[in-house]
C-alpha atoms as a PDB file:
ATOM      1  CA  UNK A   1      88.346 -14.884-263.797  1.00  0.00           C
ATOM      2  CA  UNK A   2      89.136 -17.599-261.753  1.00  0.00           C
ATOM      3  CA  UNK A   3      88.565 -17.332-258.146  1.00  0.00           C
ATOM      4  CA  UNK A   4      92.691 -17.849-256.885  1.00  0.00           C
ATOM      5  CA  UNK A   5      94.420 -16.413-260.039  1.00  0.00           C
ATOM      6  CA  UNK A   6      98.027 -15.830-259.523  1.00  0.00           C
ATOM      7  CA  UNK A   7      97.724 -17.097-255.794  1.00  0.00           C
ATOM      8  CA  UNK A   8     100.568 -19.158-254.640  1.00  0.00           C
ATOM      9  CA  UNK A   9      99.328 -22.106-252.420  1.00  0.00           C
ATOM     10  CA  UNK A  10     100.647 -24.434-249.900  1.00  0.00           C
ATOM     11  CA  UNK A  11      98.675 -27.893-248.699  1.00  0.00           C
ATOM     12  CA  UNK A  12      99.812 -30.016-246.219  1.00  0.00           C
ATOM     13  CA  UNK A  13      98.801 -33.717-246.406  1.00  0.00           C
ATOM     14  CA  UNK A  14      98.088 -34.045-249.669  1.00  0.00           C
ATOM     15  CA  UNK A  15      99.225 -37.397-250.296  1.00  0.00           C
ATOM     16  CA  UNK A  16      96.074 -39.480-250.551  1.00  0.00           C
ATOM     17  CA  UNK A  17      93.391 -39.137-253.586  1.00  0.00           C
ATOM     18  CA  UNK A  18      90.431 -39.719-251.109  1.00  0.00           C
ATOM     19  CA  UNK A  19      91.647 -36.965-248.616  1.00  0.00           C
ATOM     20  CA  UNK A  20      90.920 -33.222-247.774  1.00  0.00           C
ATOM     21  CA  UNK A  21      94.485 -32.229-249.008  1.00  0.00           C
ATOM     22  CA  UNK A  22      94.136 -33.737-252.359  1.00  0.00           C
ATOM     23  CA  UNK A  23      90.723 -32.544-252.765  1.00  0.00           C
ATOM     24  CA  UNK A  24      92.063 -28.928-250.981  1.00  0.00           C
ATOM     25  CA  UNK A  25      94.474 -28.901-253.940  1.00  0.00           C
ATOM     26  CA  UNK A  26      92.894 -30.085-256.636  1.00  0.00           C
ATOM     27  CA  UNK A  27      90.071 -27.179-256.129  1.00  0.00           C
ATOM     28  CA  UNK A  28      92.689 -24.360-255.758  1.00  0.00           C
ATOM     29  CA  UNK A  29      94.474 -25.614-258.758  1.00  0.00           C
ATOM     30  CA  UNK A  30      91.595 -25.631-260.475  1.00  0.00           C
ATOM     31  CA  UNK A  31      90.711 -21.997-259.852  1.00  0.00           C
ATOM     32  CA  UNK A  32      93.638 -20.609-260.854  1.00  0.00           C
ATOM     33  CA  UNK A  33      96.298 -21.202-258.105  1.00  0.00           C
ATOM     34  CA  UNK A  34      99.819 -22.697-258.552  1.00  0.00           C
ATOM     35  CA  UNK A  35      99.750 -25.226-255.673  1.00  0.00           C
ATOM     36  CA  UNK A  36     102.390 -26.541-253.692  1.00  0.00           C
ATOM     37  CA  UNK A  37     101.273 -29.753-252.440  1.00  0.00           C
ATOM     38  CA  UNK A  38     103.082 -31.874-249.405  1.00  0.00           C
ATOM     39  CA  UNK A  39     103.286 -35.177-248.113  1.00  0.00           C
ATOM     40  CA  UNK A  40     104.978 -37.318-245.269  1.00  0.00           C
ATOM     41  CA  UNK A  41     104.426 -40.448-248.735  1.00  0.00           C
ATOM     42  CA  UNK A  42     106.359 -38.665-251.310  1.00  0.00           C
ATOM     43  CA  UNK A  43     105.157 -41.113-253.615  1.00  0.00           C
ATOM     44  CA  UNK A  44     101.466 -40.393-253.224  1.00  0.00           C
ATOM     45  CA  UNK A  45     101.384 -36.873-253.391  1.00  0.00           C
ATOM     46  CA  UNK A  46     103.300 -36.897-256.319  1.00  0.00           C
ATOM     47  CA  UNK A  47     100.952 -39.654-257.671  1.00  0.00           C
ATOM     48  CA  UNK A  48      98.054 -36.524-256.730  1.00  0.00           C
ATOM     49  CA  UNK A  49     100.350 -33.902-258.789  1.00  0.00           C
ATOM     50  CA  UNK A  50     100.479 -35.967-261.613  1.00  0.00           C
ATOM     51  CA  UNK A  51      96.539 -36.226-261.614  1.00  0.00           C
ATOM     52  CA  UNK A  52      96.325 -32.362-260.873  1.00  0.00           C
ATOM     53  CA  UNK A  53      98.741 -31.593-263.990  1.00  0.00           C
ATOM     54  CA  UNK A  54      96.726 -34.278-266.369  1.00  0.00           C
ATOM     55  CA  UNK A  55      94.003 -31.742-265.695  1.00  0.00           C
ATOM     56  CA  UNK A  56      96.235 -28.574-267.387  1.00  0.00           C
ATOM     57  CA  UNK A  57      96.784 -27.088-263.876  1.00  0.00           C
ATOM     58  CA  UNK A  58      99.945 -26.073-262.360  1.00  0.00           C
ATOM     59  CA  UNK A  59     101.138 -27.409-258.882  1.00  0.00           C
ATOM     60  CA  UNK A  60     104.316 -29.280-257.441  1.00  0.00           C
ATOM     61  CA  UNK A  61     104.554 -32.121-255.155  1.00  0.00           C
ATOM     62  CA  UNK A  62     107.142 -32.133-252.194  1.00  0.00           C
ATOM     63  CA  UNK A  63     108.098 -34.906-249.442  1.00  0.00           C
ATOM     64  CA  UNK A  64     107.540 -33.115-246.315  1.00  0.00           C
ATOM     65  CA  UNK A  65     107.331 -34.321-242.932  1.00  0.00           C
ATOM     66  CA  UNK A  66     105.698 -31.650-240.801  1.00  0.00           C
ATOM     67  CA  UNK A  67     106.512 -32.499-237.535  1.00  0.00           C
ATOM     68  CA  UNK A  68     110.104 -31.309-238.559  1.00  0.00           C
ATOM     69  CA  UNK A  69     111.198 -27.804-238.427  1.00  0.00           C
ATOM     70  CA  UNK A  70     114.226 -28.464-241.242  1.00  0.00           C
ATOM     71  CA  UNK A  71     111.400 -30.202-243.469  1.00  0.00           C
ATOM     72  CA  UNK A  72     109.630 -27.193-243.210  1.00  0.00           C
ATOM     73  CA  UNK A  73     112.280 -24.755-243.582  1.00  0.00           C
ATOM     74  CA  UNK A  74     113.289 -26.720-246.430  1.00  0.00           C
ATOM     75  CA  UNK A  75     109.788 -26.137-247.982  1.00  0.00           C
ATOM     76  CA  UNK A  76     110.032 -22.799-247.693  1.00  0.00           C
ATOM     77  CA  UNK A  77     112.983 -22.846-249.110  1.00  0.00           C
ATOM     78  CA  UNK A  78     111.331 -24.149-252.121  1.00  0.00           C
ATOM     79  CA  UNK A  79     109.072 -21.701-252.269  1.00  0.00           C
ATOM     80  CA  UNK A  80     110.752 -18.682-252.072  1.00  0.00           C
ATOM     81  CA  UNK A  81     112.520 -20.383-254.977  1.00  0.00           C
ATOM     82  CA  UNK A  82     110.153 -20.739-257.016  1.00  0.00           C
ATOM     83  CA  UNK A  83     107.580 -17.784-256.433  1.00  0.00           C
ATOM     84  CA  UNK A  84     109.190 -15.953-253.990  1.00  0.00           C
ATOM     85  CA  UNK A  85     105.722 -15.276-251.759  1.00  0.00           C
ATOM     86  CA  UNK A  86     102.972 -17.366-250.635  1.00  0.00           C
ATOM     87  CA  UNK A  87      99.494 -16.473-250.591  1.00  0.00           C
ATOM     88  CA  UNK A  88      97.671 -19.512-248.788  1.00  0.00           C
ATOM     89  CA  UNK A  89      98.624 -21.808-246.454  1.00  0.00           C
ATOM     90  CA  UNK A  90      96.616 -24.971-245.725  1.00  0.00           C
ATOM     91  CA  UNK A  91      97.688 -26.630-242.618  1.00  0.00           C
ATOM     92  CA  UNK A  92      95.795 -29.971-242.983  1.00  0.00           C
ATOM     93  CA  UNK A  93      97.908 -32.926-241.917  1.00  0.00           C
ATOM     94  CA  UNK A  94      97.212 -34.804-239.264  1.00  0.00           C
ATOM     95  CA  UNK A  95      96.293 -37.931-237.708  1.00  0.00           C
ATOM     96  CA  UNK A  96      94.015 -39.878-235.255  1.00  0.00           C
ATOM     97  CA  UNK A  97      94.893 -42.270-232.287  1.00  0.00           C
ATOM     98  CA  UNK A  98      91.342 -43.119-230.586  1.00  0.00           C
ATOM     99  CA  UNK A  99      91.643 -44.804-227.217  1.00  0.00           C
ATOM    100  CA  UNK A 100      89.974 -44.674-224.378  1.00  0.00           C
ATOM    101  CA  UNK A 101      91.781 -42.058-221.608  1.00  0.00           C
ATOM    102  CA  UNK A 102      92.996 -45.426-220.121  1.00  0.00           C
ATOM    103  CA  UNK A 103      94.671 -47.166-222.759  1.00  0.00           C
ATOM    104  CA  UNK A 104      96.746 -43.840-224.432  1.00  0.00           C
ATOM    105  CA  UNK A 105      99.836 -44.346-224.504  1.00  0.00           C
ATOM    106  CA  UNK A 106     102.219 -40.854-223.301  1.00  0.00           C
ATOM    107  CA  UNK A 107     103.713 -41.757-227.198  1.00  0.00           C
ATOM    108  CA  UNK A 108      99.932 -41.544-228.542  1.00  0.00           C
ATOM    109  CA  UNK A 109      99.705 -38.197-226.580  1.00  0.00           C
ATOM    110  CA  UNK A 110     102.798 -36.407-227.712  1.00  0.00           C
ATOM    111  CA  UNK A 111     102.646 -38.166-231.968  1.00  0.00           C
ATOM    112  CA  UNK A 112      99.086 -36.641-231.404  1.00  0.00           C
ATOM    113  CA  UNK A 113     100.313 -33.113-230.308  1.00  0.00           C
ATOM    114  CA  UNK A 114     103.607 -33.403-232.603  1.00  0.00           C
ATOM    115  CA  UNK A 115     101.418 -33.930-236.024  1.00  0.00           C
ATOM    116  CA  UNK A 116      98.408 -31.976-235.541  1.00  0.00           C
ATOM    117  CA  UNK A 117      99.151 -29.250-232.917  1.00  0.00           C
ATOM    118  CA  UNK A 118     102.771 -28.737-233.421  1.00  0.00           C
ATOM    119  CA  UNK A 119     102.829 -28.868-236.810  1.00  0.00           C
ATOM    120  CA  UNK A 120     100.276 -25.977-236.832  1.00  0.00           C
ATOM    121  CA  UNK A 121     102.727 -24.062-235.276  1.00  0.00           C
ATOM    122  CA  UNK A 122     105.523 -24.658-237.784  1.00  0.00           C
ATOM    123  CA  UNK A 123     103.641 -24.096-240.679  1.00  0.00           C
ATOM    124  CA  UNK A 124     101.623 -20.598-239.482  1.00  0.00           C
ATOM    125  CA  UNK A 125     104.995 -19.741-238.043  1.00  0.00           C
ATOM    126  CA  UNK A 126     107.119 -19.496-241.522  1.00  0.00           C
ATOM    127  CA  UNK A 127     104.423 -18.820-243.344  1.00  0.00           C
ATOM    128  CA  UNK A 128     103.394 -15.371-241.285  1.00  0.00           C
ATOM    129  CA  UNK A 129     107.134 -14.571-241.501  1.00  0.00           C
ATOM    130  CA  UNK A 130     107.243 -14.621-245.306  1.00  0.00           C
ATOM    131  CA  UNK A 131     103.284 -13.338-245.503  1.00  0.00           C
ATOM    132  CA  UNK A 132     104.941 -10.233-243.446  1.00  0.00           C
ATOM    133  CA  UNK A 133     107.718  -9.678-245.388  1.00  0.00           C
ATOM    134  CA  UNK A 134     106.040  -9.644-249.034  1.00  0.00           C
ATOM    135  CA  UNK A 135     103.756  -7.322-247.701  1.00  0.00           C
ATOM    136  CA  UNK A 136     100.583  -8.296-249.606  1.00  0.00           C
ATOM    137  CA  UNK A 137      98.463 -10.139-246.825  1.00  0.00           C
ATOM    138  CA  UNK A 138      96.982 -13.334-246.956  1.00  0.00           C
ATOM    139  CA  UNK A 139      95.197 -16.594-245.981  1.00  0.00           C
ATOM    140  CA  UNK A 140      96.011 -19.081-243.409  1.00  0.00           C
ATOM    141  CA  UNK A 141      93.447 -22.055-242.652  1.00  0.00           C
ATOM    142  CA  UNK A 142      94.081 -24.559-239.875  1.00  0.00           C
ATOM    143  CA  UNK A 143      91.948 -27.493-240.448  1.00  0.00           C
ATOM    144  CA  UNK A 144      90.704 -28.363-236.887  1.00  0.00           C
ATOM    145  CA  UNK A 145      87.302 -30.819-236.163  1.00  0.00           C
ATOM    146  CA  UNK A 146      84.082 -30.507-234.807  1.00  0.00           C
ATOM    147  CA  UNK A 147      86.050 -32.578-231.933  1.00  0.00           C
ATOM    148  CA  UNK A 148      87.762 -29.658-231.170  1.00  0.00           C
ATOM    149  CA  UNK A 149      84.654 -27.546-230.346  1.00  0.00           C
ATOM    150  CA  UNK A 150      82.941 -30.979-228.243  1.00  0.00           C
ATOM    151  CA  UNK A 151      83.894 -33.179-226.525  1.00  0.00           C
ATOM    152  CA  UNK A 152      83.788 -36.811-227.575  1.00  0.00           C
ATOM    153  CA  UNK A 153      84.194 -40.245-225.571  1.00  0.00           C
ATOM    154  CA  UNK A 154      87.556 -41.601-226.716  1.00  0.00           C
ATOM    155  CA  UNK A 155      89.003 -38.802-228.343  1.00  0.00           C
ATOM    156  CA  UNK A 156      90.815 -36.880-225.475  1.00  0.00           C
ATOM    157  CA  UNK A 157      93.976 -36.087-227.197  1.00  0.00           C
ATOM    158  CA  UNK A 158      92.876 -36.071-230.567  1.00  0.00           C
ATOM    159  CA  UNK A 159      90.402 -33.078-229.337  1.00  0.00           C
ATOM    160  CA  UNK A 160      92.916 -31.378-226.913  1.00  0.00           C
ATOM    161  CA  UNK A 161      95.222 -31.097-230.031  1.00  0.00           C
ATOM    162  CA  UNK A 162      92.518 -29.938-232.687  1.00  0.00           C
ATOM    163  CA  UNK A 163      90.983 -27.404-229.775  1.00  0.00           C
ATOM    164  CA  UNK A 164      94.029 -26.319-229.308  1.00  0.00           C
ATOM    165  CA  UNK A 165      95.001 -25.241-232.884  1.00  0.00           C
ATOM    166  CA  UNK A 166      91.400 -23.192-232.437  1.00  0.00           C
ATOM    167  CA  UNK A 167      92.206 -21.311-230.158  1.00  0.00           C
ATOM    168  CA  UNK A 168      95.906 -21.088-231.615  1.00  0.00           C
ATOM    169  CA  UNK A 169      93.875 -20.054-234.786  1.00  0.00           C
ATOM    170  CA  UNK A 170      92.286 -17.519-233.126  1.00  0.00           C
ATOM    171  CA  UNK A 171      95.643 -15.766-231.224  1.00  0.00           C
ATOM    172  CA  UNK A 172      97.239 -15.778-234.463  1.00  0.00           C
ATOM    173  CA  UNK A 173      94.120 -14.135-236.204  1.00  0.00           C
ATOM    174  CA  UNK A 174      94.482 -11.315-234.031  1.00  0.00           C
ATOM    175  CA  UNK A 175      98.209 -10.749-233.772  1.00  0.00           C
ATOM    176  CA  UNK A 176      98.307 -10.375-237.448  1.00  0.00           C
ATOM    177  CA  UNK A 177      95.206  -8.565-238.714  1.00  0.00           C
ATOM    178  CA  UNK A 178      97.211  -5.078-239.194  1.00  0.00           C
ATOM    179  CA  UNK A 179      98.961  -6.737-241.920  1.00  0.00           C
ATOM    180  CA  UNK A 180      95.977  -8.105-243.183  1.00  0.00           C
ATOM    181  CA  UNK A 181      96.757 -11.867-242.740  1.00  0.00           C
ATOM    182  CA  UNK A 182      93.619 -13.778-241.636  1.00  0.00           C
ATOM    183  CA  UNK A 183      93.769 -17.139-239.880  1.00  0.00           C
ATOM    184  CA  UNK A 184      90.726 -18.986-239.806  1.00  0.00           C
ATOM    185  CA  UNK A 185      90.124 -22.718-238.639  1.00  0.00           C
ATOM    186  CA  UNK A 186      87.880 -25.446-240.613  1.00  0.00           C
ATOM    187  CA  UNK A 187      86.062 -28.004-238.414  1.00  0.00           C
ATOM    188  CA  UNK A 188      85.323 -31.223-240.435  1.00  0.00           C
ATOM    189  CA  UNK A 189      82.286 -33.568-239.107  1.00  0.00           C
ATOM    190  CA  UNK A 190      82.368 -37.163-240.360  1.00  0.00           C
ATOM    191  CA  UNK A 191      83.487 -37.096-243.664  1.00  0.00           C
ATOM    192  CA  UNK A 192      83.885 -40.140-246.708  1.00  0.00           C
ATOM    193  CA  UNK A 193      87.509 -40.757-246.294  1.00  0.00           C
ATOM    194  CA  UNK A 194      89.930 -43.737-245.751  1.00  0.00           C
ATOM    195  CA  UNK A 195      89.991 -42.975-242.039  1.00  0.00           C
ATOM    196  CA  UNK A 196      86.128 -43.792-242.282  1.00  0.00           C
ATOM    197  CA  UNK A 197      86.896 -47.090-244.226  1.00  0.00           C
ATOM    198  CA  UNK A 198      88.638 -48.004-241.304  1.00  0.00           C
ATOM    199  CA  UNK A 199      86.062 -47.422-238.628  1.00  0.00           C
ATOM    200  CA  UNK A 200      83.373 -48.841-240.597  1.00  0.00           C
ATOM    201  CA  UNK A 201      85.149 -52.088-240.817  1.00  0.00           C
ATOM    202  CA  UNK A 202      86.148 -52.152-237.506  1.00  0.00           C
ATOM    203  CA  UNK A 203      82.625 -51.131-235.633  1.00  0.00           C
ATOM    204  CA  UNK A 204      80.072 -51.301-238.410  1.00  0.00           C
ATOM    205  CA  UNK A 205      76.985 -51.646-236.278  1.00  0.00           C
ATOM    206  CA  UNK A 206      78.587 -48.381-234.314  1.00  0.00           C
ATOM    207  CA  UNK A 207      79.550 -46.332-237.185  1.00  0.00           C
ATOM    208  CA  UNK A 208      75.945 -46.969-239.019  1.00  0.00           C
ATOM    209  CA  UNK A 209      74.503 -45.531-235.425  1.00  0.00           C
ATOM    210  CA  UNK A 210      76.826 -42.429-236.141  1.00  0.00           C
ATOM    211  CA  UNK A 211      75.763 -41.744-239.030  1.00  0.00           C
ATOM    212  CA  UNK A 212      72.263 -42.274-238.776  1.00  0.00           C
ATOM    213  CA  UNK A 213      72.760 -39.870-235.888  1.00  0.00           C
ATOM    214  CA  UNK A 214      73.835 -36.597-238.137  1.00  0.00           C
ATOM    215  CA  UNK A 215      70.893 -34.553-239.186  1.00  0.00           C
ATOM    216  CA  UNK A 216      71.681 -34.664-242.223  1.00  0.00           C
ATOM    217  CA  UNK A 217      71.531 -38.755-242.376  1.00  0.00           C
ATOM    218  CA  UNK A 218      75.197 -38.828-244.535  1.00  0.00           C
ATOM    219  CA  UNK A 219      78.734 -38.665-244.067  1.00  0.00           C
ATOM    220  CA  UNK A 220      80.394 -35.410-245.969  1.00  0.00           C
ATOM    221  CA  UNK A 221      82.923 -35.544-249.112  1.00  0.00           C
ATOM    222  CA  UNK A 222      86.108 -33.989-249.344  1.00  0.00           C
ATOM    223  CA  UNK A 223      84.760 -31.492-251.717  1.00  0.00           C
ATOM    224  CA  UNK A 224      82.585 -30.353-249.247  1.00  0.00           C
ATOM    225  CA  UNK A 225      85.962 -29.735-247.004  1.00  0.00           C
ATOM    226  CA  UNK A 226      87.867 -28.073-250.110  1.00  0.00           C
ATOM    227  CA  UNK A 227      85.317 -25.789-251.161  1.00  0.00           C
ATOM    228  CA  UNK A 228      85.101 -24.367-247.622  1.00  0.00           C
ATOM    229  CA  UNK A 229      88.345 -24.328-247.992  1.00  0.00           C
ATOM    230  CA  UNK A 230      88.451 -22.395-251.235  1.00  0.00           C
ATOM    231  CA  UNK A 231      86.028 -19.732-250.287  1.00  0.00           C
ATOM    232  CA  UNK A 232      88.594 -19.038-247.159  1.00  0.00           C
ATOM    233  CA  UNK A 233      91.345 -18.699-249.174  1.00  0.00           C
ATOM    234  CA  UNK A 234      89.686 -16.066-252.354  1.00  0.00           C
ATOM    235  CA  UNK A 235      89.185 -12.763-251.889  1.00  0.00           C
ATOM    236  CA  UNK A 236      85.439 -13.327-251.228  1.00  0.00           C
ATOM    237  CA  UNK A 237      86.841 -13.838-247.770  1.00  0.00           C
ATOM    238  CA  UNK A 238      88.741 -10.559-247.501  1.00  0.00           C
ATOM    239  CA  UNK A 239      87.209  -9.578-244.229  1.00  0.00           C
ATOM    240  CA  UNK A 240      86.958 -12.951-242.659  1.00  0.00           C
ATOM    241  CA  UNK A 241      89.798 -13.488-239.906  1.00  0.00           C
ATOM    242  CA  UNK A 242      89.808 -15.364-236.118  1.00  0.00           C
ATOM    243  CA  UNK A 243      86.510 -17.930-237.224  1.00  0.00           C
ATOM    244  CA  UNK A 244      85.411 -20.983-237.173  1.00  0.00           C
ATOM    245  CA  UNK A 245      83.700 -22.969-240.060  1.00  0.00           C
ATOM    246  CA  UNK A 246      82.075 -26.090-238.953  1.00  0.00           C
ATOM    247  CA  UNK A 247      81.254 -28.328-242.466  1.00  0.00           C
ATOM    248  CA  UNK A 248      78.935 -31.251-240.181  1.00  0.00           C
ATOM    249  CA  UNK A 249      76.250 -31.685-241.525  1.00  0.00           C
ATOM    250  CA  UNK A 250      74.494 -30.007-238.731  1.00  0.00           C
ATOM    251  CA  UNK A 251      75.536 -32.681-235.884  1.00  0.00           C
ATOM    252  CA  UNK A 252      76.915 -29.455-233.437  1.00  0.00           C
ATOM    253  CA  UNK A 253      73.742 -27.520-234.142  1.00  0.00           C
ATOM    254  CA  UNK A 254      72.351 -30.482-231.899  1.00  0.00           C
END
């Protein structure tokens, strides 16, 4: 048996092969789930669906911008549709502005809050509400980042947003346990995505510093993001609610 059979899923940011919401998706999919999958590009996420059904699994792709209530409502919408219950939700979009505490902008601040904090909110919000209402538990993961447990130079609110959906993570954890809904938050280190591309191009002298820095002497995969990922949302996690799960290769064991 497949480790999310019959499990109804929801993945936010899902619209890029190389990401942690493709990869997110493509593992539950694989196990058994039917996935909904979301995207600010409605083109690329349906471009990951496509790839995700040429494998004989069973998902849909949606345009979704989550730093809109109506775009989520409308979601949900969808989904109580189509299945009529969710059993995972996946808040993974987001974004990063890097500046120094100097140069950020008040519209880097709030984009910041709006697409990683807020957007938390939105997502564990409805999806509590219909969690509730079936009656049947389930599984919420907030992805977060090991910036949100330290702080890092440059990264002010980029970490005030991802420590805040910790903590967020944690509140919600608690407030819904009795109905046996756990909320749990996944702290990414350096991981082999586009974002990376970026930096390395940018700074390569820097970012080969970095990484030579991790204890493990490598950047991460998605995979290693989705499996965590997986094992939050199966049953194997049944009495795991309120935690943290940092996937860094061992740089905040330092």
């Amino acid at each position: 048996m497949a480790r999310l059979d019959g499990k109804i899923a929801l993945v936010t940011g899902a619209g890029n092969e190389r990401g942690l919401g493709a990869a997110t998706a493509r593992r539950f999919a694989e196990e058994g789930a039917f996935v909904y999958l979301t995207d600010l590009d409605g083109d690329g996420v349906e471009t990951v669906a496509a790839s995700i059904r040429a494998a004989g699994c069973q998902c849909t792709a949606l345009a979704h911008d989550v730093t809109d209530e109506a775009s989520w409502d409308g979601i949900f919408d969808t989904i109580g549709a189509g299945h009529g219950r969710l059993d995972v939700l996946v808040n993974n979009a987001g974004i990063a502005i890097l500046k120094p505490i100097e140069q950020l902008a008040t519209a880097d601040w709030e984009r910041q809050n709006r697409v990683n904090l807020d957007s938390v909110f939105y997502g564990t919000q409805r999806a509590v509400a219909l969690m509730r209402k079936v009656g049947q538990g389930g599984s919420i993961i907030n992805l977060s980042s090991i910036v949100g447990l330290v702080g890092v130079a440059g990264c002010a609110a980029y970490g005030a947003a991802k420590g805040g959906v910790r903590l967020f993570s944690k509140s919600v954890a608690l407030e819904c346990a009795p109905q046996n809904i756990r909320c749990n938050t996944v702290h990414p280190g350096m991981i082999e995505t586009a974002m990376q591309d970026v930096a390395r191009r940018d700074n390569p002298d820097v970012f080969d510093q970095i990484v030579a820095a991790i204890p493990m002497r490598r950047m991460g995969a998605p995979l290693d993001i989705a499996n965590m990922n997986l094992f939050l949302a199966s049953d194997e996690a049944a009495y795991i609610t309120g935690c943290e799960f940092t996937v860094d290769g061992g740089v905040t064991a330092m």
